[in-house]
Protein backbone atom coordinates (compact mmCIF):
# COMPACT_ATOMS: atom_id res chain seq x y z
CA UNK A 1 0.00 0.00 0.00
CA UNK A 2 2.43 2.68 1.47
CA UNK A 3 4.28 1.96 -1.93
CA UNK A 4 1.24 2.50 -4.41
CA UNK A 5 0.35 5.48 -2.35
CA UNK A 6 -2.40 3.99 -1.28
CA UNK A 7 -2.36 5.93 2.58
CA UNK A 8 -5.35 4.31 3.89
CA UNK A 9 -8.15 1.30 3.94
CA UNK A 10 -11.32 -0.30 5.56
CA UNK A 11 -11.10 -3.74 6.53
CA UNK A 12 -14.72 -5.28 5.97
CA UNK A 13 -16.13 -7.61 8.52
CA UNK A 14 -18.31 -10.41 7.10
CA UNK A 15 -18.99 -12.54 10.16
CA UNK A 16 -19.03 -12.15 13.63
CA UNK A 17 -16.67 -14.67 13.90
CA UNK A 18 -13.35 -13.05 11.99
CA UNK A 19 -14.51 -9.85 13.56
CA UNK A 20 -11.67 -10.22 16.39
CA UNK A 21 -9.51 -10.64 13.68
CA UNK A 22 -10.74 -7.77 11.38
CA UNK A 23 -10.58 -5.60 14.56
CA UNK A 24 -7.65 -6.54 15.72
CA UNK A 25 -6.08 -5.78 11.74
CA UNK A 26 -7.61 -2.43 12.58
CA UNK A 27 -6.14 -1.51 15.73
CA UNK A 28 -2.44 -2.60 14.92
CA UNK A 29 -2.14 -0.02 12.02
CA UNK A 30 -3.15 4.03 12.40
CA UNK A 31 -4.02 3.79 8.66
CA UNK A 32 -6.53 0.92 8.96
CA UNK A 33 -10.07 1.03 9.79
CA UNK A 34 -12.71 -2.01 10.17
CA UNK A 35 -16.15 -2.57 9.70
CA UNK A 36 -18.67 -5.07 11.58
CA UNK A 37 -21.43 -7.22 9.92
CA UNK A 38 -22.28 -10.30 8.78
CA UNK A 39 -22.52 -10.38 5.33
CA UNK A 40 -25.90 -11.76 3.72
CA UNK A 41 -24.64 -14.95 1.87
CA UNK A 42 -23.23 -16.11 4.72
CA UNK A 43 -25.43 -18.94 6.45
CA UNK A 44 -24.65 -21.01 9.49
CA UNK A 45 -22.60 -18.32 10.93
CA UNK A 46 -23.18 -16.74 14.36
CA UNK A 47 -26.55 -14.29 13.66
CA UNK A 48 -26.08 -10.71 14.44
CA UNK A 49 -28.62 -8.95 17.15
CA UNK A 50 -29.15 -5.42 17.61
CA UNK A 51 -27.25 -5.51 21.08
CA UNK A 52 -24.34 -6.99 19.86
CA UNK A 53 -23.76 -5.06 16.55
CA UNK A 54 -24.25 -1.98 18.94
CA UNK A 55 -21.94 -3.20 21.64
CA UNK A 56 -19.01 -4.16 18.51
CA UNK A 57 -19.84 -1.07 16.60
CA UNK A 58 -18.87 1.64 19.28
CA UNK A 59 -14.86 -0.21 19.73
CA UNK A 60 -12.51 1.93 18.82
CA UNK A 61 -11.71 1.66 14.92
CA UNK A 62 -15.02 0.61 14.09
CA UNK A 63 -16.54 3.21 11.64
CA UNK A 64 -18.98 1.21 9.40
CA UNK A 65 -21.70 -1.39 9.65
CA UNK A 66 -22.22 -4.12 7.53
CA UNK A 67 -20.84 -5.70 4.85
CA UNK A 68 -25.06 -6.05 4.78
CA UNK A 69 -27.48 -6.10 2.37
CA UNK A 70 -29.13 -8.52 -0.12
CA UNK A 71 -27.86 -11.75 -2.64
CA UNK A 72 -30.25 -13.75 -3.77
CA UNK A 73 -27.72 -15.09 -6.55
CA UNK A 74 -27.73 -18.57 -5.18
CA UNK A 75 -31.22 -19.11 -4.44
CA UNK A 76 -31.02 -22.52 -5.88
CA UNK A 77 -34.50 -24.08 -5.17
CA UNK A 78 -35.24 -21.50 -2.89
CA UNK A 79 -37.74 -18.65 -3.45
CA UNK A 80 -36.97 -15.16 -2.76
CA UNK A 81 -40.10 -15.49 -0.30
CA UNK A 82 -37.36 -17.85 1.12
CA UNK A 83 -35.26 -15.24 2.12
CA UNK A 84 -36.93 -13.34 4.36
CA UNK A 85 -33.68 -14.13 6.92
CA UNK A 86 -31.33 -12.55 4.57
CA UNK A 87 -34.16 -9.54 4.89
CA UNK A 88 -34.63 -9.77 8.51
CA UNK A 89 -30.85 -9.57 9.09
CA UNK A 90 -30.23 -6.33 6.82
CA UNK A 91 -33.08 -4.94 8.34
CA UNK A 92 -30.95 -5.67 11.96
CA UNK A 93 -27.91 -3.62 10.30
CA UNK A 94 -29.96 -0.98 9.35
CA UNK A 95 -30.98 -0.22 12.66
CA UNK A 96 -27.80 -0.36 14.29
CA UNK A 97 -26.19 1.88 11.76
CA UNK A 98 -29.33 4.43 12.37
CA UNK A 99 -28.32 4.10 16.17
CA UNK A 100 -24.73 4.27 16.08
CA UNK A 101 -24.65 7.09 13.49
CA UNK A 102 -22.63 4.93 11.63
CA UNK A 103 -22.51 4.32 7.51
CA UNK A 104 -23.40 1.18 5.86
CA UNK A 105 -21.73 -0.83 3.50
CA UNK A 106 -24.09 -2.69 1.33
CA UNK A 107 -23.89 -5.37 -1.04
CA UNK A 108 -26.45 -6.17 -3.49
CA UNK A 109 -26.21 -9.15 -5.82
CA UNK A 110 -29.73 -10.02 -7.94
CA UNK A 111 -31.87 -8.27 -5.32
CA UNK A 112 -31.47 -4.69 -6.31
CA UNK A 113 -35.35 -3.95 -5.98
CA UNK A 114 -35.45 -5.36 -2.36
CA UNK A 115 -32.48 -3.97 -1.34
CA UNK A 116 -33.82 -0.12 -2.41
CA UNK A 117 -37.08 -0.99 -0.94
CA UNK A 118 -35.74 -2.53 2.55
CA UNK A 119 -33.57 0.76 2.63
CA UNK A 120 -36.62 3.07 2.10
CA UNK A 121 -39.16 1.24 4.44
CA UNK A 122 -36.26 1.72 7.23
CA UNK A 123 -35.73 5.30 6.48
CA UNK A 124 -33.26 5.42 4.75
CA UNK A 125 -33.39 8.53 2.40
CA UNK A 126 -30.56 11.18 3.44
CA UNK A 127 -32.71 12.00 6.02
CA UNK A 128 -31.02 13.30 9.25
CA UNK A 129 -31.80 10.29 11.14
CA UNK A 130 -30.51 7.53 8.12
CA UNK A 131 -27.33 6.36 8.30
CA UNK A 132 -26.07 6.23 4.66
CA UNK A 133 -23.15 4.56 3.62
CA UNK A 134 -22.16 2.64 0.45
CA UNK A 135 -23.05 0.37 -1.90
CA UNK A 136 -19.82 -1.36 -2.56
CA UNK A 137 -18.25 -3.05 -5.46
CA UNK A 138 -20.89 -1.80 -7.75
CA UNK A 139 -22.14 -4.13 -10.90
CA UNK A 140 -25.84 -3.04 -10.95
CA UNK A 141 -27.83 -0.90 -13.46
CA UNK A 142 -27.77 2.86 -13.89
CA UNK A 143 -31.05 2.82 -12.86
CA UNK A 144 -29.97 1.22 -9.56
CA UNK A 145 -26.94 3.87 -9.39
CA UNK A 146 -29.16 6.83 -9.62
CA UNK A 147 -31.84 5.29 -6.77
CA UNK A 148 -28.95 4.87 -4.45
CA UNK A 149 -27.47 8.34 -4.96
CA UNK A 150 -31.19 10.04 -4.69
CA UNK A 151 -31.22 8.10 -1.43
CA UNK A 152 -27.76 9.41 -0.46
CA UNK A 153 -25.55 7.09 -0.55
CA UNK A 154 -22.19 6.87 -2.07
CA UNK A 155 -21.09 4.15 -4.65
CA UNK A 156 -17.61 2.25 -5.10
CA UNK A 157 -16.26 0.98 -7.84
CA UNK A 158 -13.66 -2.09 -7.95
CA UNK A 159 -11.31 -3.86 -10.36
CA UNK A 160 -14.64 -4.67 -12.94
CA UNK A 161 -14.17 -1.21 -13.93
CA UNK A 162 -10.89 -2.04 -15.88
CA UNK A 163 -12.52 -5.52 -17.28
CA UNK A 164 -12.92 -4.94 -21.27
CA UNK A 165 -16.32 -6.35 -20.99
CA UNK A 166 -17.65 -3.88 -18.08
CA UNK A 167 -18.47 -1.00 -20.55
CA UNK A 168 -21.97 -0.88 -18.75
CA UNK A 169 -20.04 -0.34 -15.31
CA UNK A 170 -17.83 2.39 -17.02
CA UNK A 171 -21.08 4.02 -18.85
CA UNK A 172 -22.44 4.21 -14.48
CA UNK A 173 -18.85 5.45 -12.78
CA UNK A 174 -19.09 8.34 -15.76
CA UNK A 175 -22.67 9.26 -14.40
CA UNK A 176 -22.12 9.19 -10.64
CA UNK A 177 -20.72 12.58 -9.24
CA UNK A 178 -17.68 13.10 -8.17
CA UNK A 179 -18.19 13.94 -4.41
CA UNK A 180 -19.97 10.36 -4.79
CA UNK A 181 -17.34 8.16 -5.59
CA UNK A 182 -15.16 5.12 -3.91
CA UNK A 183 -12.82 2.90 -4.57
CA UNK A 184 -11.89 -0.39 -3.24
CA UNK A 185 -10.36 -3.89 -3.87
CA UNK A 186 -13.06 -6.49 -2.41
CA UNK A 187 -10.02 -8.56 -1.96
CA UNK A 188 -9.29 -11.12 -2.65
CA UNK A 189 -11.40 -10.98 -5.72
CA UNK A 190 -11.96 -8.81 -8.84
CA UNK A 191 -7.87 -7.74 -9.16
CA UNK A 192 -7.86 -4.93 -12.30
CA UNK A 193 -6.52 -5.24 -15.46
CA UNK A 194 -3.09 -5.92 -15.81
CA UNK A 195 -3.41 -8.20 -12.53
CA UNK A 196 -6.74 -9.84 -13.33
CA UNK A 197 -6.73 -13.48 -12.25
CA UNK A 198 -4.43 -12.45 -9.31
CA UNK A 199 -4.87 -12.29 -5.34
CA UNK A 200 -6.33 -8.42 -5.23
CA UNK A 201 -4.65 -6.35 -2.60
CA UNK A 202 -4.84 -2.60 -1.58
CA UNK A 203 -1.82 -1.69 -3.81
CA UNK A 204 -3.71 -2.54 -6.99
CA UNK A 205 -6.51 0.21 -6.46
CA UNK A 206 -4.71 2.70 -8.27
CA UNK A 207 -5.37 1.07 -11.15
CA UNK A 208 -9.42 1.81 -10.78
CA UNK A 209 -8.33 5.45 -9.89
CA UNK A 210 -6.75 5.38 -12.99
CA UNK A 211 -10.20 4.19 -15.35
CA UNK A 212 -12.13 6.86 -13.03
CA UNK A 213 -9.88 9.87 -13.88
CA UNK A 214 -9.55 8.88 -17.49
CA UNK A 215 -13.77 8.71 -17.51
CA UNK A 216 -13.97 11.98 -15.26
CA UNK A 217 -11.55 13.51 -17.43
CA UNK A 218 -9.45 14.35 -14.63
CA UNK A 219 -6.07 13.68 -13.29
CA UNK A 220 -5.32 10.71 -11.66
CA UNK A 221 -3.93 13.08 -8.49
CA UNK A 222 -7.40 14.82 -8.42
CA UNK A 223 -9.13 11.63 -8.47
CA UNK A 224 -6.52 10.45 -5.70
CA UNK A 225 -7.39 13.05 -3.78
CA UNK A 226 -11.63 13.02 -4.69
CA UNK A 227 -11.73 9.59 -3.55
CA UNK A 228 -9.63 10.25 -0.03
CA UNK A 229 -11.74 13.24 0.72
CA UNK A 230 -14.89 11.02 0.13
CA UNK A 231 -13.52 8.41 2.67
CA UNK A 232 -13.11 11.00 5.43
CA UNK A 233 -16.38 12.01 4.99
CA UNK A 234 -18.18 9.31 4.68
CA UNK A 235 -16.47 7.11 7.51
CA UNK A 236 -15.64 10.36 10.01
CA UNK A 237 -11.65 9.55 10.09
């Protein structure tokens, strides 16, 4: 990292179990910050309640809740009537986030339209009492993009947007403004262009800075600098 320039990260927490870990990552390094969560394709993992999310989200490091949200990718003979835990447990994150006054990072995978609505039922329209946050490693629609921006949240962009075939993604990062945008690995997947294939790591997120400038038609420095200012204010550090 400290060689790419990269000065700073948020390890994300996907189960309560690695959290110790993830916070413990956090706490070691002054330019490391964590998340807590348990991420909604995970099943037969501790469950997170209100209490505890609250009592883990107030540590010291901890500026984000989730990874949270919906995936209804691998419903296999499931229905999405099914899922109501997945809905019931994002629904949890929400209202610690609300209560902590903390941002949350959401996922969304094939459940776009429950994931907007879930947000909205729980308040969550840049209100002063919603959290906000992100929705992270972004592959959804523009339509999608500009619902999660009217509801005020910020969207970050990985590795896809240096994949040839991710001219959709591209045509979304050009629309989103600029006080809007993140970047990110989701390591250990989704490494850009020329490492694709690879173990992702921090270093390697220059590389989407890079496809962001070109499609703002900015520098890469400004876009260096966009993207840091963006983190501070979004996560409070």
């Amino acid at each position: 990292m400290a060689q790419a320039q990269v000065s700073r990260a948020l390890c994300v927490c996907t189960t309560l179990e690695e959290f110790p870990q993830v916070h413990g990552f956090a706490t070691r390094f002054d330019n490391i910050w964590a998340s807590v969560g348990v991420h909604p394709d995970n099943e037969g993992v501790q469950e997170a309640d209100l209490a505890t999310l609250l009592t883990l989200g107030k540590l010291p490091k901890v500026v984000a809740v989730g990874e949270t949200g919906l995936d209804y990718y691998r419903l296999g003979s499931r229905s999405i009537a099914d899922m109501e835990w997945q809905r019931a447990r994002f629904r949890t994150h929400i209202r610690a986030a609300q209560q902590l006054r903390k941002p949350l990072i959401i996922h969304t995978r094939s459940a776009s339209n429950d994931t907007l609505a879930v947000l909205r039922e729980a308040g969550e329209d840049g209100s002063s009492g919603a959290a906000g946050g992100v929705f992270h490693c972004f592959t959804e629609s523009m339509e999608v993009a500009r619902a999660a921006l009217d509801l005020g949240f910020y969207i970050s962009f990985s590795g896809i947007l240096t994949f040839k075939s991710a001219q959709d993604i591209r045509d979304v990062a050009a629309m989103v403004p600029l006080d809007r945008i993140l970047i990110e690995t989701d390591s250990p997947y989704l490494a850009p262009v020329p490492y694709r294939g690879k173990t992702n790591q921090p270093a390697y997120v220059p590389f989407v800075a890079q496809q962001l400038a070109l499609l703002h038609k900015v520098s890469v420095e400004s876009m260096a600098q966009t993207t840091s200012d963006n983190f501070s204010r979004l996560f409070g550090v």
